[in-house]
Every structure is written in C-alpha cells, then in structure tokens.
PDB file of N, CA and C in Angstrom:
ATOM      1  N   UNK A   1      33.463  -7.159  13.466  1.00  0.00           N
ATOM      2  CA  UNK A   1      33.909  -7.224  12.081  1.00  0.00           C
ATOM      3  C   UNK A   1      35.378  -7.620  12.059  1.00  0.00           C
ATOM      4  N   UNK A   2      35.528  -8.451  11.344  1.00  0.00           N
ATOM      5  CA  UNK A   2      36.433  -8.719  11.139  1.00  0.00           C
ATOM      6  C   UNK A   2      38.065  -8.095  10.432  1.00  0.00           C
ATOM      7  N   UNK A   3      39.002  -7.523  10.590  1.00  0.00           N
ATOM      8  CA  UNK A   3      40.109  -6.851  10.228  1.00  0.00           C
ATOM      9  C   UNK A   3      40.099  -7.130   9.023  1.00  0.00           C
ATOM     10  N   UNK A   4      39.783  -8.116   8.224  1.00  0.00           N
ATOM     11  CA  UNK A   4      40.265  -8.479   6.767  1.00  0.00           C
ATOM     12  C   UNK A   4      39.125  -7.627   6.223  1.00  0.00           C
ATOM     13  N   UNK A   5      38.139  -7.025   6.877  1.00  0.00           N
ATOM     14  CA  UNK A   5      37.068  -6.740   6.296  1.00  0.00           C
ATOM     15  C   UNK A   5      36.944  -5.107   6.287  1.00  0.00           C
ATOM     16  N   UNK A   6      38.183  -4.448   6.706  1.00  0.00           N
ATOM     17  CA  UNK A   6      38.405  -3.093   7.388  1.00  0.00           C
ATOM     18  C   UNK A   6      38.168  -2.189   5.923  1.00  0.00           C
ATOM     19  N   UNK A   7      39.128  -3.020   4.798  1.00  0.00           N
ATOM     20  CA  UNK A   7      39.219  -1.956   3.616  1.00  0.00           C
ATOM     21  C   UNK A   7      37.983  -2.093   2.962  1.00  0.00           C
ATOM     22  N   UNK A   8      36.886  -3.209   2.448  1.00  0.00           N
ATOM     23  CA  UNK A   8      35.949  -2.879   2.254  1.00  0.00           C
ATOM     24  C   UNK A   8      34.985  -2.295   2.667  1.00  0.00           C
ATOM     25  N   UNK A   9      34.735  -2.097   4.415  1.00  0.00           N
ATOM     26  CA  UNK A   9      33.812  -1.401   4.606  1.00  0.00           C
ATOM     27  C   UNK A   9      33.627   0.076   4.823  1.00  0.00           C
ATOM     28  N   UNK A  10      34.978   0.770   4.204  1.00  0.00           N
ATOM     29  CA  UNK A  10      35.103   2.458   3.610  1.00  0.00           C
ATOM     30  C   UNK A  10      33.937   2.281   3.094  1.00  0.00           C
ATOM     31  N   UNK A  11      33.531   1.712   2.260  1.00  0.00           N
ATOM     32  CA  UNK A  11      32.499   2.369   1.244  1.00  0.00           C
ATOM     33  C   UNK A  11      31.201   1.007   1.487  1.00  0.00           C
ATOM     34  N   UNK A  12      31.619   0.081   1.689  1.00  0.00           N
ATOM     35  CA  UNK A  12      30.519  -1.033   1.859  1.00  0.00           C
ATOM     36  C   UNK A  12      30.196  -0.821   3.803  1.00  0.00           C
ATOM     37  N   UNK A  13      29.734  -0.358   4.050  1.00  0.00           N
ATOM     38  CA  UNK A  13      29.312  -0.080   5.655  1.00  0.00           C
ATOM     39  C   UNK A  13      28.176  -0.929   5.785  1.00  0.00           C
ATOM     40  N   UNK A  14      26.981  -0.867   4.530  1.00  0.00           N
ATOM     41  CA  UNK A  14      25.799  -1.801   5.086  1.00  0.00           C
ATOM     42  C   UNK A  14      26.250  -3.401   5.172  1.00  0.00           C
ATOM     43  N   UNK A  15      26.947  -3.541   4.363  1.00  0.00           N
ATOM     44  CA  UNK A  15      27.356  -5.413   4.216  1.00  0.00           C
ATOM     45  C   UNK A  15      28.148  -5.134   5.651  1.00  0.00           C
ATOM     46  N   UNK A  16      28.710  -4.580   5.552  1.00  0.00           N
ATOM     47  CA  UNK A  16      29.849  -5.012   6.658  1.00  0.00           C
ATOM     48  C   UNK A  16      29.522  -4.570   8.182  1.00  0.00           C
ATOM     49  N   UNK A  17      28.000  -4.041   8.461  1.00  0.00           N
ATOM     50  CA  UNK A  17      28.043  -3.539   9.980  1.00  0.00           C
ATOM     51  C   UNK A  17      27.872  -4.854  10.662  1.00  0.00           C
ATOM     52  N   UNK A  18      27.609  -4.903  11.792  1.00  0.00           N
ATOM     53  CA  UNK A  18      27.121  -5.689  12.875  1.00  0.00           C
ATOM     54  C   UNK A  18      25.771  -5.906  12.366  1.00  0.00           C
ATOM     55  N   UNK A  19      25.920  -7.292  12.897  1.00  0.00           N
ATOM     56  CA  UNK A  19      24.534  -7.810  12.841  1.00  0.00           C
ATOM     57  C   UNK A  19      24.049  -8.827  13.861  1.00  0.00           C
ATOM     58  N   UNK A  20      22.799  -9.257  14.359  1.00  0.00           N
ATOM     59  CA  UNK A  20      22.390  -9.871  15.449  1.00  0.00           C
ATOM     60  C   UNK A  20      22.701 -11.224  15.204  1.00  0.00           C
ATOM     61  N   UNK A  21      22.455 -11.758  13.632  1.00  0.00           N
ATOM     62  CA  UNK A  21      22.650 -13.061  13.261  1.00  0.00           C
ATOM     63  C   UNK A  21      23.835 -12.630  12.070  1.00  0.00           C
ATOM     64  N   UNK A  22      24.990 -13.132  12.682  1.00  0.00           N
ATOM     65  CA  UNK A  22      25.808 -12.826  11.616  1.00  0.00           C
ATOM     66  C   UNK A  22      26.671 -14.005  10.670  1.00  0.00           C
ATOM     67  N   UNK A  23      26.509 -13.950   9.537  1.00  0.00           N
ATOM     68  CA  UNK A  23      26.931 -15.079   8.352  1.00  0.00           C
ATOM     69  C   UNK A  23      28.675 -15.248   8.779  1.00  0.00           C
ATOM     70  N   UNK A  24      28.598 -16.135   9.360  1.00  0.00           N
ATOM     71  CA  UNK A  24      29.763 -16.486   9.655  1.00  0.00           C
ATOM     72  C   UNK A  24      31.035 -16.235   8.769  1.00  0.00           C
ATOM     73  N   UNK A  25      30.945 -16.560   7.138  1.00  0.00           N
ATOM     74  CA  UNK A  25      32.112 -15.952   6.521  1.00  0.00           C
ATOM     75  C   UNK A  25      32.668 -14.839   7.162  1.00  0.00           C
ATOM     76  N   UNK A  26      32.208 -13.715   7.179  1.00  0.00           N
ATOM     77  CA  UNK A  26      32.301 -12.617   7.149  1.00  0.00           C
ATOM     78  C   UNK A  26      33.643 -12.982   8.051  1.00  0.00           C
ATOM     79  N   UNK A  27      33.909 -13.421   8.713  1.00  0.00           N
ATOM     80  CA  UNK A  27      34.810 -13.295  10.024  1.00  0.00           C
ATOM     81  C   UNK A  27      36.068 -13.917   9.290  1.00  0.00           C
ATOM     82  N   UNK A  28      35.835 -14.578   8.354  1.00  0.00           N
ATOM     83  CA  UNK A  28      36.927 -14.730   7.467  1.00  0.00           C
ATOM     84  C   UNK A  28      37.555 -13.877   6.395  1.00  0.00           C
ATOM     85  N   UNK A  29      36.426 -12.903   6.301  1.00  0.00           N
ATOM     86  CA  UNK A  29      36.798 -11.800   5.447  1.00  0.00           C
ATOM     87  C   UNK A  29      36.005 -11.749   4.124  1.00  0.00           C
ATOM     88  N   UNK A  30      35.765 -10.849   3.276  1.00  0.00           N
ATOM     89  CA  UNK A  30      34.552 -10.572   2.271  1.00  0.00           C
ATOM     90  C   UNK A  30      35.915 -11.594   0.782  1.00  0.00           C
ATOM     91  N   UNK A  31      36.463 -11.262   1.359  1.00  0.00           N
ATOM     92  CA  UNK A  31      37.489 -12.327   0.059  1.00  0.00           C
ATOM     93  C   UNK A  31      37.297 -13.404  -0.204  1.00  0.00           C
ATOM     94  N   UNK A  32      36.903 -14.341   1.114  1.00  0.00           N
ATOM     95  CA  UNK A  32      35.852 -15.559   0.983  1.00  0.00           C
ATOM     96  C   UNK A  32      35.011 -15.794  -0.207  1.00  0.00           C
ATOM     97  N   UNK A  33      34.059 -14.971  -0.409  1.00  0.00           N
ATOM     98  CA  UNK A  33      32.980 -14.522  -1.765  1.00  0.00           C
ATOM     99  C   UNK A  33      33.357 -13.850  -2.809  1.00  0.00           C
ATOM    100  N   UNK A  34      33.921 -12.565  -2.284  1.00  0.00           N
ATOM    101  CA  UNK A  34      34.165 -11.475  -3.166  1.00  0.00           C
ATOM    102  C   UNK A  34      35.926 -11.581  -4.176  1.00  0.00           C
ATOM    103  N   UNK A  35      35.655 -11.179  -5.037  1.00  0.00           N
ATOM    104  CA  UNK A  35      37.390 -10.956  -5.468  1.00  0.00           C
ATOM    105  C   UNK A  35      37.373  -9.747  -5.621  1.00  0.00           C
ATOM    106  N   UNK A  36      38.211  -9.007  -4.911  1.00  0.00           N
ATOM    107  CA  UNK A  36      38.207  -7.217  -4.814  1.00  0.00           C
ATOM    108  C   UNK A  36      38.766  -6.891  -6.209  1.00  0.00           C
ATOM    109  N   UNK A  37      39.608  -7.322  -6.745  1.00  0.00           N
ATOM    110  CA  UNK A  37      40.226  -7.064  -8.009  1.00  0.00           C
ATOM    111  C   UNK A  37      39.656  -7.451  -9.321  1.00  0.00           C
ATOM    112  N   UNK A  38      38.656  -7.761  -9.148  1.00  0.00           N
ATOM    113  CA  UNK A  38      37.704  -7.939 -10.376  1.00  0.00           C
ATOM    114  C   UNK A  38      37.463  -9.655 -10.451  1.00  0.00           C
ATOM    115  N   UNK A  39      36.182  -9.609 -10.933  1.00  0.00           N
ATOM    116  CA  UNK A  39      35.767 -10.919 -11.916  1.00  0.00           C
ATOM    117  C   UNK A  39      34.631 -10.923 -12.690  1.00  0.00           C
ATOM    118  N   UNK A  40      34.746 -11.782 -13.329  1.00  0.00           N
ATOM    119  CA  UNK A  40      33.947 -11.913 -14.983  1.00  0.00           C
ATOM    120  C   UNK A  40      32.242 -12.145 -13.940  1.00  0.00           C
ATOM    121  N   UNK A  41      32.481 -12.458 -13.188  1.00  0.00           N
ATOM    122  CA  UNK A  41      30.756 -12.529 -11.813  1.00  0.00           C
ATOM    123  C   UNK A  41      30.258 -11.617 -11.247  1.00  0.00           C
ATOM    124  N   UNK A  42      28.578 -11.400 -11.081  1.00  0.00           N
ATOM    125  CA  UNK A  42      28.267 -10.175 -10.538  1.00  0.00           C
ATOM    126  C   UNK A  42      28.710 -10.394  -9.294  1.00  0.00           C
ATOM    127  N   UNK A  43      28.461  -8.803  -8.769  1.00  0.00           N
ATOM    128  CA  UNK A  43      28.987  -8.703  -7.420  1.00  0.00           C
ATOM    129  C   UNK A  43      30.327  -8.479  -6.989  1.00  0.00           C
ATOM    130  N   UNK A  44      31.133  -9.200  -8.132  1.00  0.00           N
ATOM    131  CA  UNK A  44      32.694  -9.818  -7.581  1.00  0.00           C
ATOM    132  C   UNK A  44      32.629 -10.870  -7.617  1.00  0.00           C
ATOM    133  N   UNK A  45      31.813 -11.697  -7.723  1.00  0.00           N
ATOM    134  CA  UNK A  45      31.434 -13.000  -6.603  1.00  0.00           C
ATOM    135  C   UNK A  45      32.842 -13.810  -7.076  1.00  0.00           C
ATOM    136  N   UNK A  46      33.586 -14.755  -6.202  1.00  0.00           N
ATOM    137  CA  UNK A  46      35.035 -15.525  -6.925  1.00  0.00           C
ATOM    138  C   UNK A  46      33.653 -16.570  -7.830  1.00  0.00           C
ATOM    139  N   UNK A  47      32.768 -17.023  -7.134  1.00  0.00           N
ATOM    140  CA  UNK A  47      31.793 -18.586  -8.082  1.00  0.00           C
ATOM    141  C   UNK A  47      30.183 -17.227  -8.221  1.00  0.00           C
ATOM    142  N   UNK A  48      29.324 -17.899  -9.396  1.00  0.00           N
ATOM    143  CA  UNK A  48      28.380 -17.604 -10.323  1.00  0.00           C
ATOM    144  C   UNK A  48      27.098 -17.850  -9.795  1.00  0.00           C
ATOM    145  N   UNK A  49      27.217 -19.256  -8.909  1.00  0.00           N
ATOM    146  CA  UNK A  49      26.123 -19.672  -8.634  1.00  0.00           C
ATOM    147  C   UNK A  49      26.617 -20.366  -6.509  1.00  0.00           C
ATOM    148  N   UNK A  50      24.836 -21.652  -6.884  1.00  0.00           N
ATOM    149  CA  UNK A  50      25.217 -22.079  -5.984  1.00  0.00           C
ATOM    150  C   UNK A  50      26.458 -22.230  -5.255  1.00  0.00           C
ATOM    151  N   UNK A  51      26.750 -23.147  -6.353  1.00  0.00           N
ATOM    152  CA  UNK A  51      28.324 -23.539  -5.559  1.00  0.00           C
ATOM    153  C   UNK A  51      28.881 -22.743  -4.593  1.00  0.00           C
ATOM    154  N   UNK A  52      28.869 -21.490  -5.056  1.00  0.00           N
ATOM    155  CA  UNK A  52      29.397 -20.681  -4.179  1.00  0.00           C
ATOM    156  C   UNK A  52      29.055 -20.842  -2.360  1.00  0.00           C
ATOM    157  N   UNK A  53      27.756 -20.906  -2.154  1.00  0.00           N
ATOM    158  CA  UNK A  53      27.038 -21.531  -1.089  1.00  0.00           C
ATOM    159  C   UNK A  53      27.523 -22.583  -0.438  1.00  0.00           C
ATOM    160  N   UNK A  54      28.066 -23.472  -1.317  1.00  0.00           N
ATOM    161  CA  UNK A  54      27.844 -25.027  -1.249  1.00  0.00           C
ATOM    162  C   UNK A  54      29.530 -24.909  -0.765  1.00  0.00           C
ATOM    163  N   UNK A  55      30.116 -24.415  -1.202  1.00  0.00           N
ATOM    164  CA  UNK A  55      31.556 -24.638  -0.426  1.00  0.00           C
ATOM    165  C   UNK A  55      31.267 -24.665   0.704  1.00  0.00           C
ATOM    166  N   UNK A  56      30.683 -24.501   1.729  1.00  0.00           N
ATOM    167  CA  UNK A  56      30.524 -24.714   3.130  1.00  0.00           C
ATOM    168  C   UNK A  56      29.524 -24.998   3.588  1.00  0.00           C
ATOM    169  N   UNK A  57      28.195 -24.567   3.053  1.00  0.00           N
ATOM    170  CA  UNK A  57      26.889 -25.366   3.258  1.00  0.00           C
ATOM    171  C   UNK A  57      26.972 -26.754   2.358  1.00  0.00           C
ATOM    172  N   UNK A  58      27.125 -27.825   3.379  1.00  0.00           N
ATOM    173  CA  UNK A  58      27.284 -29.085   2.574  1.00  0.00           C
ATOM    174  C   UNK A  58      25.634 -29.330   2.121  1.00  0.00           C
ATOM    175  N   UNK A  59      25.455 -30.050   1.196  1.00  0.00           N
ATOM    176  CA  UNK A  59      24.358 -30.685   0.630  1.00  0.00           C
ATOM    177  C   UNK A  59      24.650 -32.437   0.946  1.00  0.00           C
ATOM    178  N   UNK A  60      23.484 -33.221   1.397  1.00  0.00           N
ATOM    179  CA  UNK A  60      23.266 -34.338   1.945  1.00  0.00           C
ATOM    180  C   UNK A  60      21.962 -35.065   1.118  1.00  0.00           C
ATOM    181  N   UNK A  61      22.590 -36.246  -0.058  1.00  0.00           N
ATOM    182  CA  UNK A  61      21.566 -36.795  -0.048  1.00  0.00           C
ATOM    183  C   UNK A  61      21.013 -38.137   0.916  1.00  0.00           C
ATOM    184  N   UNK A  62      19.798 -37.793   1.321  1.00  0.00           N
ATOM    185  CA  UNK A  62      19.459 -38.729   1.979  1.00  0.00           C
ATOM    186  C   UNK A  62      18.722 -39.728   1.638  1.00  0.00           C
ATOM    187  N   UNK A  63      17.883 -39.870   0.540  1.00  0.00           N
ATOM    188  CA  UNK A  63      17.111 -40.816  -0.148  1.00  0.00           C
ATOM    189  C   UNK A  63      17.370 -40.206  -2.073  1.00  0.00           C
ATOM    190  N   UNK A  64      17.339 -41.039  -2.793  1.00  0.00           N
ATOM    191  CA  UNK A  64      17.416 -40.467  -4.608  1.00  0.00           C
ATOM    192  C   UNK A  64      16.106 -39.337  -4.630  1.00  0.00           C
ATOM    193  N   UNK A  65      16.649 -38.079  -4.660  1.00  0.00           N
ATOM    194  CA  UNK A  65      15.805 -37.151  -5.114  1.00  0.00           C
ATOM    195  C   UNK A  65      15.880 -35.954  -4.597  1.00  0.00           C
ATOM    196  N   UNK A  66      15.877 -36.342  -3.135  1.00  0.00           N
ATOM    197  CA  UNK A  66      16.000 -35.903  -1.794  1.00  0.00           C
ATOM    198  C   UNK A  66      17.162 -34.900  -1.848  1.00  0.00           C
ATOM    199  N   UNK A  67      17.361 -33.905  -1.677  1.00  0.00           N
ATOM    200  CA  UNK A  67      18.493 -33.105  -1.440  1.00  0.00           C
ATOM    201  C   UNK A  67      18.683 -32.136   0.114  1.00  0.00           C
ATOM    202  N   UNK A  68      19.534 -32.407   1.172  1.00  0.00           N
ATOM    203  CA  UNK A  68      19.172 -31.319   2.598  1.00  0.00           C
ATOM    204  C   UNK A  68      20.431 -31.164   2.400  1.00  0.00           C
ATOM    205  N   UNK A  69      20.147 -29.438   2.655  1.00  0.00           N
ATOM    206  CA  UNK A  69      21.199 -28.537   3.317  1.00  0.00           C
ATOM    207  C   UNK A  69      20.771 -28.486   4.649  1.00  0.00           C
ATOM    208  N   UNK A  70      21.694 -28.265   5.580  1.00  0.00           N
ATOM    209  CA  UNK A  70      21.726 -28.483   7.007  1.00  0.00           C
ATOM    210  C   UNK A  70      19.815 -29.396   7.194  1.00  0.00           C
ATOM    211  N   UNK A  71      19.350 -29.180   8.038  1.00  0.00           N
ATOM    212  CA  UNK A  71      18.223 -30.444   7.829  1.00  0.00           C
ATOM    213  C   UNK A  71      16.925 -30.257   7.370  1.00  0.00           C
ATOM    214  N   UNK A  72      16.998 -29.355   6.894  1.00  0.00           N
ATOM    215  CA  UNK A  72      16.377 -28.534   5.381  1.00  0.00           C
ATOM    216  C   UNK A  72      16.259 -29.246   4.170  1.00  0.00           C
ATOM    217  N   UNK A  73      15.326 -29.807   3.402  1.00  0.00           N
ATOM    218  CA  UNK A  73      15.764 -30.177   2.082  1.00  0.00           C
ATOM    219  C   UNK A  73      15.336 -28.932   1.084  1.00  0.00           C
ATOM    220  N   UNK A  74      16.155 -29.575   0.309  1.00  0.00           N
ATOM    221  CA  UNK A  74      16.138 -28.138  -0.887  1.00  0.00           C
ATOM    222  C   UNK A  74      16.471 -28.749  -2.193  1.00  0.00           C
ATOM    223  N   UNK A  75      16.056 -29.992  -2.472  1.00  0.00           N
ATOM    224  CA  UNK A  75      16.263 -30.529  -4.028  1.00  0.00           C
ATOM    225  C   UNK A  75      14.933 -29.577  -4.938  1.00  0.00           C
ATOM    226  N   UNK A  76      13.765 -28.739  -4.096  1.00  0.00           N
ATOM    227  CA  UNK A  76      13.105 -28.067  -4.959  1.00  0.00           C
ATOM    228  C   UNK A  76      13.667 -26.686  -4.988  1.00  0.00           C
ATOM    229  N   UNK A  77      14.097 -26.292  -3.673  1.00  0.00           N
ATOM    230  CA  UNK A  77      14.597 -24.842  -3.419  1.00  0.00           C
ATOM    231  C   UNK A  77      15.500 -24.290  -4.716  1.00  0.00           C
ATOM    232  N   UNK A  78      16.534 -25.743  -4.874  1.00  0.00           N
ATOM    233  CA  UNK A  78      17.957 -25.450  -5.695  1.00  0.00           C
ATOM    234  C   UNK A  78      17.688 -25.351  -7.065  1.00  0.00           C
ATOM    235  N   UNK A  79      16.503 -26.115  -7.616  1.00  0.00           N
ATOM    236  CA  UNK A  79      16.201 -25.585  -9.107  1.00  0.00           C
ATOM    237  C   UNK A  79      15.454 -24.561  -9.288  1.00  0.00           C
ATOM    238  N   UNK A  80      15.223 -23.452  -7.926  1.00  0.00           N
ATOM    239  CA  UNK A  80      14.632 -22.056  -8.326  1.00  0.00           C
ATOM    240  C   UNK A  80      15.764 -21.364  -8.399  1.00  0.00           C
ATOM    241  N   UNK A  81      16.924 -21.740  -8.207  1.00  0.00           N
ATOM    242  CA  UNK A  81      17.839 -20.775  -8.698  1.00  0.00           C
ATOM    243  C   UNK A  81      19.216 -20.982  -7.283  1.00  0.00           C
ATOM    244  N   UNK A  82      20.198 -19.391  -7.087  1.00  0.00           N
ATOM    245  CA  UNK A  82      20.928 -19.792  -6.172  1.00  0.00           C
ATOM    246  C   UNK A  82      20.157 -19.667  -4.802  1.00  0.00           C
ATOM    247  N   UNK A  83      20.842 -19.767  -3.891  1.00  0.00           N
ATOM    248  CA  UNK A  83      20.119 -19.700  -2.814  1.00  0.00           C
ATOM    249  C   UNK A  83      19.836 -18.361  -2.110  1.00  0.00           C
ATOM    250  N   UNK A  84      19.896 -16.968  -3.249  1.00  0.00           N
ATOM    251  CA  UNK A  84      19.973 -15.295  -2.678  1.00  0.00           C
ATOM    252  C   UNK A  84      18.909 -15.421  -3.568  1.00  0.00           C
ATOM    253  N   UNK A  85      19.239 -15.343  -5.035  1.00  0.00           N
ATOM    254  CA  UNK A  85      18.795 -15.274  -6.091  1.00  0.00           C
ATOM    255  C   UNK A  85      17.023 -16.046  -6.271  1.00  0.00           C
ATOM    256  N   UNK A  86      16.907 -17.373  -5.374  1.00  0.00           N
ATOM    257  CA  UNK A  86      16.097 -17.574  -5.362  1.00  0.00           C
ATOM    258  C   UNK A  86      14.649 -17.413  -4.752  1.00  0.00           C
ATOM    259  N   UNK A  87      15.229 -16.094  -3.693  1.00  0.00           N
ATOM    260  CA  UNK A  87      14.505 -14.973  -2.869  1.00  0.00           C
ATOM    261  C   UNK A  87      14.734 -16.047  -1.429  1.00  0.00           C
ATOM    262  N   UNK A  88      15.053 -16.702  -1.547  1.00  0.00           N
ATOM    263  CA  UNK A  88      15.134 -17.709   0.184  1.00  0.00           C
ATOM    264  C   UNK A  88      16.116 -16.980   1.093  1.00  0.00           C
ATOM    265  N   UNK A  89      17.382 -16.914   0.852  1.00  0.00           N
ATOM    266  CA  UNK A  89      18.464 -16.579   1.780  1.00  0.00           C
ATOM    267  C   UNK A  89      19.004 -14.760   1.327  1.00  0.00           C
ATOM    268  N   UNK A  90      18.486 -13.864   1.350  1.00  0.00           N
ATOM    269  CA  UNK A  90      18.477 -12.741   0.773  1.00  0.00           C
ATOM    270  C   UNK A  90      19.425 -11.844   1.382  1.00  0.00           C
ATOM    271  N   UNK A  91      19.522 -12.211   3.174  1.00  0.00           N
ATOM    272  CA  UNK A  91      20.631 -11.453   3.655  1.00  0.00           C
ATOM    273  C   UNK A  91      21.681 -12.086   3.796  1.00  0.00           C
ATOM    274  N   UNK A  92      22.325 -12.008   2.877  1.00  0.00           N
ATOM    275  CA  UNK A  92      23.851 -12.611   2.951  1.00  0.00           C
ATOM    276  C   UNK A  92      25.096 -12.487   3.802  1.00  0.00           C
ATOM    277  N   UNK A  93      24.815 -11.007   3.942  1.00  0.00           N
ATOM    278  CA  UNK A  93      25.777 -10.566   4.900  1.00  0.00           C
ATOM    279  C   UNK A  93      25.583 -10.915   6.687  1.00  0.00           C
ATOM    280  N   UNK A  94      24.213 -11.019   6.684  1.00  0.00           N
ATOM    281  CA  UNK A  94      23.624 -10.900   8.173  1.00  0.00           C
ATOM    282  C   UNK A  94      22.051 -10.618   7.705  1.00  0.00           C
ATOM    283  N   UNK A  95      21.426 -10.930   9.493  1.00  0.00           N
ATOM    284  CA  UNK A  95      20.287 -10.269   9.623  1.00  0.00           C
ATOM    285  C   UNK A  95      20.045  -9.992  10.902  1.00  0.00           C
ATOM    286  N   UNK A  96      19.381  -8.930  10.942  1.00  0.00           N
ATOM    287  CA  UNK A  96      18.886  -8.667  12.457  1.00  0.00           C
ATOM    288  C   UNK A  96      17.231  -9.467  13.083  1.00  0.00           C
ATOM    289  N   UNK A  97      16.897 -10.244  12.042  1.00  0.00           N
ATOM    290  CA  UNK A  97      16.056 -10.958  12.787  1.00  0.00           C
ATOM    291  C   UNK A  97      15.623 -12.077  11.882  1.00  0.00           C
ATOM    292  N   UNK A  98      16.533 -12.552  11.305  1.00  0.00           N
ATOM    293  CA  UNK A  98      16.292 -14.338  11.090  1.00  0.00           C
ATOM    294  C   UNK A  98      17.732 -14.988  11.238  1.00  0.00           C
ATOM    295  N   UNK A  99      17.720 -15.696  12.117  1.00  0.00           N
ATOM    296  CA  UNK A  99      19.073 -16.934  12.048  1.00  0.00           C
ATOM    297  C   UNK A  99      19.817 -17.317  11.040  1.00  0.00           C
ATOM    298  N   UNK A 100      18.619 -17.544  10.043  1.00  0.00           N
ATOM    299  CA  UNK A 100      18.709 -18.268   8.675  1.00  0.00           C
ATOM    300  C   UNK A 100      19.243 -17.234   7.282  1.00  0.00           C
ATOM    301  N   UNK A 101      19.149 -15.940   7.870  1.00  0.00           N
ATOM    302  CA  UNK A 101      19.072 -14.895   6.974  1.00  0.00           C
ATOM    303  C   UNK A 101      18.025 -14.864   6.219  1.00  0.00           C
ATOM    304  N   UNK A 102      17.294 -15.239   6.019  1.00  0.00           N
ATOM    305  CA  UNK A 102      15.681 -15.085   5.216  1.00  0.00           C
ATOM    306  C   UNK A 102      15.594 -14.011   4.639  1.00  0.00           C
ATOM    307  N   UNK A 103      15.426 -13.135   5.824  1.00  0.00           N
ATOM    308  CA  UNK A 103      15.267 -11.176   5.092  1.00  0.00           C
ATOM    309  C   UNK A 103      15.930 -10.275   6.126  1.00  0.00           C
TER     310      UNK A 103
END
C-alpha cells in the first residue's frame, strides 16, 4: 500500500488491503479517484462517470462503431453504463482472483 494511502485506510481497510491483482492507481494514492474533502459525486469520486476510467484506460477506435479498451471492445459494454456500475469491473480497488477485477 501505498503511503499516500496511509490516512484513508484508518477507516477504509477493505479498499485499501493487499490484494493478489492489484489496480494499479492505488499506488498513486486513493486521491487519484477520490477527493477526500468532498464532491458533488458519489463516493467522492473527483469524475461521475466513465471518464473517470478513461483517464488511463485509453479507448481505441479501430473500425466506425468499434470501440477497445485494452484489446477488449466495449462500444456495447460502455452504453450499459460506467465500467463498476455496469456490473463488469466491480473490484475497483483489487481482486484476489481476477486480473481484470471482474469480482
């Protein structure tokens, strides 16, 4: 875990333990996502939606229609919603047994 991540995990311990597959932000610190000091977004979140994702998971079109995140397409995934929200990527923080965070 990362030091930037020391004062949130007083009270956030499940986001912030170890994990086998771990979401790389994290090592940058929960400030990445979160704004500790409030925002008008659940969670904290600093962004509402995708986007939030998309700052570092680039999106690639490869043909008109076509939408891939890493070599994944997801031009159907992305109109079910964000990518937590849309039940696909659910562990955000980590997972202990999908790469992808799945569950």
């Amino acid at each position: 875990m990362s030091h930037l991540n020391e004062g949130c995990a007083q009270c956030h311990r499940e986001q912030t333990r170890p994990f086998v597959f771990e979401h790389e932000a994290l090592r940058e610190g929960c400030t990445v996502c979160h704004n500790a000091h409030g925002s008008i977004n659940r969670k904290l979140l600093v962004e509402n939606d995708s986007n939030l994702c998309l700052k570092c998971h680039a999106q690639v079109q490869r043909q008109p229609g076509e939408i891939y995140i890493g070599n994944s397409p997801h031009a159907a995934r992305l109109r079910q919603g964000t990518c937590w929200t849309a039940g696909c990527h659910t562990s955000v923080h980590g997972s202990n047994v999908h790469p992808r965070m799945l569950f």
